[in-house]
Structure formats: C-alpha cells, structure tokens
C-alpha atoms as a PDB file:
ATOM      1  CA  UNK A   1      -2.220 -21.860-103.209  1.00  0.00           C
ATOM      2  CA  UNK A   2       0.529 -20.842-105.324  1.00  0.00           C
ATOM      3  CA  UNK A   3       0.465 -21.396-108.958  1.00  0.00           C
ATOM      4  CA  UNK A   4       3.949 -21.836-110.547  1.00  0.00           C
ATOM      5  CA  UNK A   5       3.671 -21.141-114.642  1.00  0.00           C
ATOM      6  CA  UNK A   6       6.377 -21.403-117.298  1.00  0.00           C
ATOM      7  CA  UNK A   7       5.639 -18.958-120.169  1.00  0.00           C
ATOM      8  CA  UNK A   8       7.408 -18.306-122.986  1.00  0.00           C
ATOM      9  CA  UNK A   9       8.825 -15.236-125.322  1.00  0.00           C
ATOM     10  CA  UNK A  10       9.164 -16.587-128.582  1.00  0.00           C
ATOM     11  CA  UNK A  11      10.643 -14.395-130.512  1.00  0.00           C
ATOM     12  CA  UNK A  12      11.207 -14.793-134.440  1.00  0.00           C
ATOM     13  CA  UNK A  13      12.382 -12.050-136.738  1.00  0.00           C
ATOM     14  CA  UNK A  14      11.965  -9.101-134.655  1.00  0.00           C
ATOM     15  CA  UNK A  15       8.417 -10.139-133.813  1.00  0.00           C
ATOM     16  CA  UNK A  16       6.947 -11.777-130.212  1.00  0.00           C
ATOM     17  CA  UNK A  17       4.104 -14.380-130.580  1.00  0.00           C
ATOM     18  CA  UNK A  18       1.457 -13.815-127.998  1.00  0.00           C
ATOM     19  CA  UNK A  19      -1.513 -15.395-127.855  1.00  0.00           C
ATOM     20  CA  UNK A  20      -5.249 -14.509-126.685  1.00  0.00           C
ATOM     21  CA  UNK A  21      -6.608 -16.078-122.982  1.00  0.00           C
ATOM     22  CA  UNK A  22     -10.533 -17.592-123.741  1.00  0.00           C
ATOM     23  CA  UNK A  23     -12.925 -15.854-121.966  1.00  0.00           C
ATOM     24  CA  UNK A  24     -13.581 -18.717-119.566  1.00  0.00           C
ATOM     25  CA  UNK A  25     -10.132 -18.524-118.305  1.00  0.00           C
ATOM     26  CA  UNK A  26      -8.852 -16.711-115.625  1.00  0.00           C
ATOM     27  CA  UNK A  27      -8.033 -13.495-116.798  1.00  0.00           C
ATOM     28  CA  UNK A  28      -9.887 -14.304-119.564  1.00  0.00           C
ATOM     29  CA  UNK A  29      -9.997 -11.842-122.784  1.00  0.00           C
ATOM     30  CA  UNK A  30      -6.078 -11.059-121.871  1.00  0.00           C
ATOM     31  CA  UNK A  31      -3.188 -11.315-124.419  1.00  0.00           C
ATOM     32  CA  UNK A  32      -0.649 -13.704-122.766  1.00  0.00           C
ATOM     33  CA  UNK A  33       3.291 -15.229-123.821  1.00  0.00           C
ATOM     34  CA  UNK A  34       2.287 -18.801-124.039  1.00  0.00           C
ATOM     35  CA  UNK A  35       3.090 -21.701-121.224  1.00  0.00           C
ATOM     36  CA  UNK A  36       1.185 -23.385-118.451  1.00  0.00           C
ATOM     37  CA  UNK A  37       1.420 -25.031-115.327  1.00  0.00           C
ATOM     38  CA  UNK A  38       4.346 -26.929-114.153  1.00  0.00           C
ATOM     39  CA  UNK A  39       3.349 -30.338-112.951  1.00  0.00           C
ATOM     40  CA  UNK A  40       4.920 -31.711-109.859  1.00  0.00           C
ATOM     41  CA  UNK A  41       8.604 -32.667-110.506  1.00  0.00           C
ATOM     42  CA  UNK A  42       8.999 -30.758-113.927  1.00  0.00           C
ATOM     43  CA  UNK A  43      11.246 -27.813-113.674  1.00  0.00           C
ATOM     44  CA  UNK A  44       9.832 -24.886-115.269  1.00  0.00           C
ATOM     45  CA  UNK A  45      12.298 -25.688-118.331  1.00  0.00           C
ATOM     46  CA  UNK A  46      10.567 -28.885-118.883  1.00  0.00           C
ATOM     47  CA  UNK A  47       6.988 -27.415-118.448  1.00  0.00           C
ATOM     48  CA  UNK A  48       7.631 -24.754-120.873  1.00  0.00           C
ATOM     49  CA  UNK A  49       8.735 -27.820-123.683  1.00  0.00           C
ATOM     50  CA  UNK A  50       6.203 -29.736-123.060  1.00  0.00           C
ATOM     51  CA  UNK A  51       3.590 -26.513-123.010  1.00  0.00           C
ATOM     52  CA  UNK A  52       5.009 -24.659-126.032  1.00  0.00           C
ATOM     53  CA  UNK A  53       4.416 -28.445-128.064  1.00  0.00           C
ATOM     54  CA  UNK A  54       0.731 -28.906-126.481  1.00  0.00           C
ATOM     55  CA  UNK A  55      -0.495 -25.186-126.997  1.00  0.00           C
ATOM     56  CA  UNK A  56       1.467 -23.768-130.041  1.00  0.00           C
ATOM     57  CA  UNK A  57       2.460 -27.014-132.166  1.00  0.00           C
ATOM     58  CA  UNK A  58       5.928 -25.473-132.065  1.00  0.00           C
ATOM     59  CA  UNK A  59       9.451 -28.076-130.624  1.00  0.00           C
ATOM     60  CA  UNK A  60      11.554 -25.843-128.303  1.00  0.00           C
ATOM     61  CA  UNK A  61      15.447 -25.906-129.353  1.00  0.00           C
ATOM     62  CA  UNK A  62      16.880 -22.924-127.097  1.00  0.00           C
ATOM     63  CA  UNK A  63      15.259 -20.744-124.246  1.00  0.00           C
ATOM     64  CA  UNK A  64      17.151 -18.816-121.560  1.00  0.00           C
ATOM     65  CA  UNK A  65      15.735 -17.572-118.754  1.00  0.00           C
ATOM     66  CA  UNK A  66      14.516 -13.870-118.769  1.00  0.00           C
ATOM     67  CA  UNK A  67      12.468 -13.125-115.256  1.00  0.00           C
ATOM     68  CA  UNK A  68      10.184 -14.672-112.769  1.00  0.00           C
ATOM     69  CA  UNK A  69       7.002 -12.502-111.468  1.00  0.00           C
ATOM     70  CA  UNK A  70       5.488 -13.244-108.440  1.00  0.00           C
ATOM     71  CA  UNK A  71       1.476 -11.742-108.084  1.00  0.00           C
ATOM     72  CA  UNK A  72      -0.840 -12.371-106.225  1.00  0.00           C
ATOM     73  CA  UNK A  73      -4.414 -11.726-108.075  1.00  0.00           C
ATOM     74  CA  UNK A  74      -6.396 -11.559-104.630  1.00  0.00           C
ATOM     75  CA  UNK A  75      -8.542 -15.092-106.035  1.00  0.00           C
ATOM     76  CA  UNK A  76      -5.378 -17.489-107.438  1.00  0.00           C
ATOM     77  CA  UNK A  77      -1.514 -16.675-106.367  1.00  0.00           C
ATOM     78  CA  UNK A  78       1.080 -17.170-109.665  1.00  0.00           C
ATOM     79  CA  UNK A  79       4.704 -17.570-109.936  1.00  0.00           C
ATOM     80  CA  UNK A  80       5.561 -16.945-113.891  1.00  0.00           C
ATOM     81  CA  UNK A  81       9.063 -17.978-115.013  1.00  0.00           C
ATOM     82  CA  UNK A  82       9.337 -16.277-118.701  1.00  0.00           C
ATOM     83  CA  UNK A  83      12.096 -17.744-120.941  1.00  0.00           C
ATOM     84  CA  UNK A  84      13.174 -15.774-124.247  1.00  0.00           C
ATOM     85  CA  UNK A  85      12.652 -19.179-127.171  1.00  0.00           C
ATOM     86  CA  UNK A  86      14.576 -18.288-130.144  1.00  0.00           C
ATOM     87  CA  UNK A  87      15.444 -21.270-131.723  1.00  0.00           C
ATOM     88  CA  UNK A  88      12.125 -23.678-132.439  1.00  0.00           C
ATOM     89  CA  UNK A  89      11.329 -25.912-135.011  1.00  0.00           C
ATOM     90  CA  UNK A  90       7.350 -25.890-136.625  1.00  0.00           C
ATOM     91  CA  UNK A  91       5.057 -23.066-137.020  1.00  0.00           C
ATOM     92  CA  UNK A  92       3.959 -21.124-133.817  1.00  0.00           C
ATOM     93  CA  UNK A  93      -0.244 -21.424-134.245  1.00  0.00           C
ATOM     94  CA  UNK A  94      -3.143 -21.790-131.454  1.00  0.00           C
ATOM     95  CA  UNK A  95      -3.384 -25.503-131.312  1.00  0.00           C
ATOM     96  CA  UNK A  96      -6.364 -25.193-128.369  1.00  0.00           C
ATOM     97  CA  UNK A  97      -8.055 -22.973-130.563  1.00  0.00           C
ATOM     98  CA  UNK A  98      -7.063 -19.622-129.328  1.00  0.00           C
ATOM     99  CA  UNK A  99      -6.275 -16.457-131.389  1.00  0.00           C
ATOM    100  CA  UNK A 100      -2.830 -15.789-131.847  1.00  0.00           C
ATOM    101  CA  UNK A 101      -0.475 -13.298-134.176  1.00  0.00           C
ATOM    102  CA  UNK A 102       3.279 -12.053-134.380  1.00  0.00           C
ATOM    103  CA  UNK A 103       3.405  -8.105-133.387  1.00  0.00           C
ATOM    104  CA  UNK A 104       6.306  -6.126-133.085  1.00  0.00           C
ATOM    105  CA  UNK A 105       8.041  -5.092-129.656  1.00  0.00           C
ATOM    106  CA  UNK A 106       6.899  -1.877-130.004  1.00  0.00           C
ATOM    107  CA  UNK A 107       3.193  -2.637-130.605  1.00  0.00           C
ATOM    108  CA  UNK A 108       2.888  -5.272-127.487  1.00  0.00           C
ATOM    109  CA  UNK A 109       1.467  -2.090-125.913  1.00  0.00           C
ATOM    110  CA  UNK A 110      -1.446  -1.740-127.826  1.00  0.00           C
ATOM    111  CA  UNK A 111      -2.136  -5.150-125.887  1.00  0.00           C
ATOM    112  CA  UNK A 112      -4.073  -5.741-122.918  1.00  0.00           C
ATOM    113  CA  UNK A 113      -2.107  -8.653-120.687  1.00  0.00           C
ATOM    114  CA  UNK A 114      -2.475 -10.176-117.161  1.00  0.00           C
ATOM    115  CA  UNK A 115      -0.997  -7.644-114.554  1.00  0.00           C
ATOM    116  CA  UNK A 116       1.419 -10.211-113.817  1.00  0.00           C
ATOM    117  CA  UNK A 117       2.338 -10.113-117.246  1.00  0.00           C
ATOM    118  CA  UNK A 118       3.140  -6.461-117.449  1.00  0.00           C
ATOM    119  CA  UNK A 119       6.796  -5.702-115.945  1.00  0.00           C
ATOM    120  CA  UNK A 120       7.398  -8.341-118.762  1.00  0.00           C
ATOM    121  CA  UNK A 121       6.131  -5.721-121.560  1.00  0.00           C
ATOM    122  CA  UNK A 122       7.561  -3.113-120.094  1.00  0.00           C
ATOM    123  CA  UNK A 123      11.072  -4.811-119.866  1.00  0.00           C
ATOM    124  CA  UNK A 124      10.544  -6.199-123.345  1.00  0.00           C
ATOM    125  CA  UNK A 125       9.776  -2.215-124.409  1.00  0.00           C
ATOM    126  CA  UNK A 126      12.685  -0.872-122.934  1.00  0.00           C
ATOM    127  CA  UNK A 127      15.520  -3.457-124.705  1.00  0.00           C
END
C-alpha cells in the first residue's frame, strides 16, 4: 500500500526546521522535514496546512512545491511531496512532543534522515 506524505521545508532566516521521528515510529530515531499523511480527498497542499498546524503550532502562508520522492522501504511504500514554507505565522515548536531545532543548510548533514528523505538533503546542500 502506498503511503502518500506532504512534508514540509520551512525555512526561516537561513535556517531549516527539522524535527526528530519517536522511536516507536517508523523509522523511528530519524530527523525528518515535518508533514503527515494526506487523508483521502486532501491534496498534498491541504495536508501539509493542516499537518504543519497539528505538529508544529505554526499557520502556513506560502509553500511552493520543491520535489516528490517515491521509496519503497521493503515493509511500508511512501510518496513524499516536500514544499519549501517561507512565509508562516507562530513559532515552529514540537507540539506532539518531539525534539525539534533550526540548523543551518550546511549542517543538515550531520543529521541522520529517512532514506527517502535524503535526495532532499542533498538537493537542499547543493543550492
């Protein structure tokens, strides 16, 4: 079954906010760009509003698409549409209780993140 996530790059001064997967997740202990699921009928647009109020407290004003990633982790089959968020009003925090910070481009690879997660990083590193 395919898994279709919207997942966002907020980006604020320079700086990405990423946040830390709970180790009861799958791919648990992994530094992620936050989002979720998309229910049925919401376009990925709408699942990454509604996702980016639920999980980081924070009211999406403009995102623009960046990539989708398509991976297949042998036990659960994702489809990740990333959107750059650069305008947003609140403060980015981990409203379910995970750990999150603000790092640099350059230090997102001193992160470990989801494979899927990774030509996202390395596209991110090379702009």
């Amino acid at each position: 079954m395919l898994v279709r996530v919207a997942a966002g790059i907020i980006i604020r001064e320079q700086k990405v906010f990423i946040a830390l997967r709970k180790a009861s997740q799958h791919q648990g202990d992994l530094w992620e760009f936050p989002g979720g699921k998309c229910e049925a009928e919401e376009s990925p647009e709408q699942a990454l509003a509604r996702e980016l109020q639920e999980e980081c407290g924070i009211v999406v004003k403009r995102s623009d698409y960046f990539n989708t990633v398509s991976h297949d982790y042998g036990d659960k089959q994702v489809e990740l549409v990333f959107f750059t968020v650069t305008e947003f009003s609140g403060e980015a925090r981990g409203d379910e209780g995970q750990q999150v910070r603000w790092v640099s481009v350059a230090d997102l690879a001193d992160y470990s993140f989801p494979e899927a997660n990774k030509v996202i990083v390395d596209a991110l590193l090379a702009s």
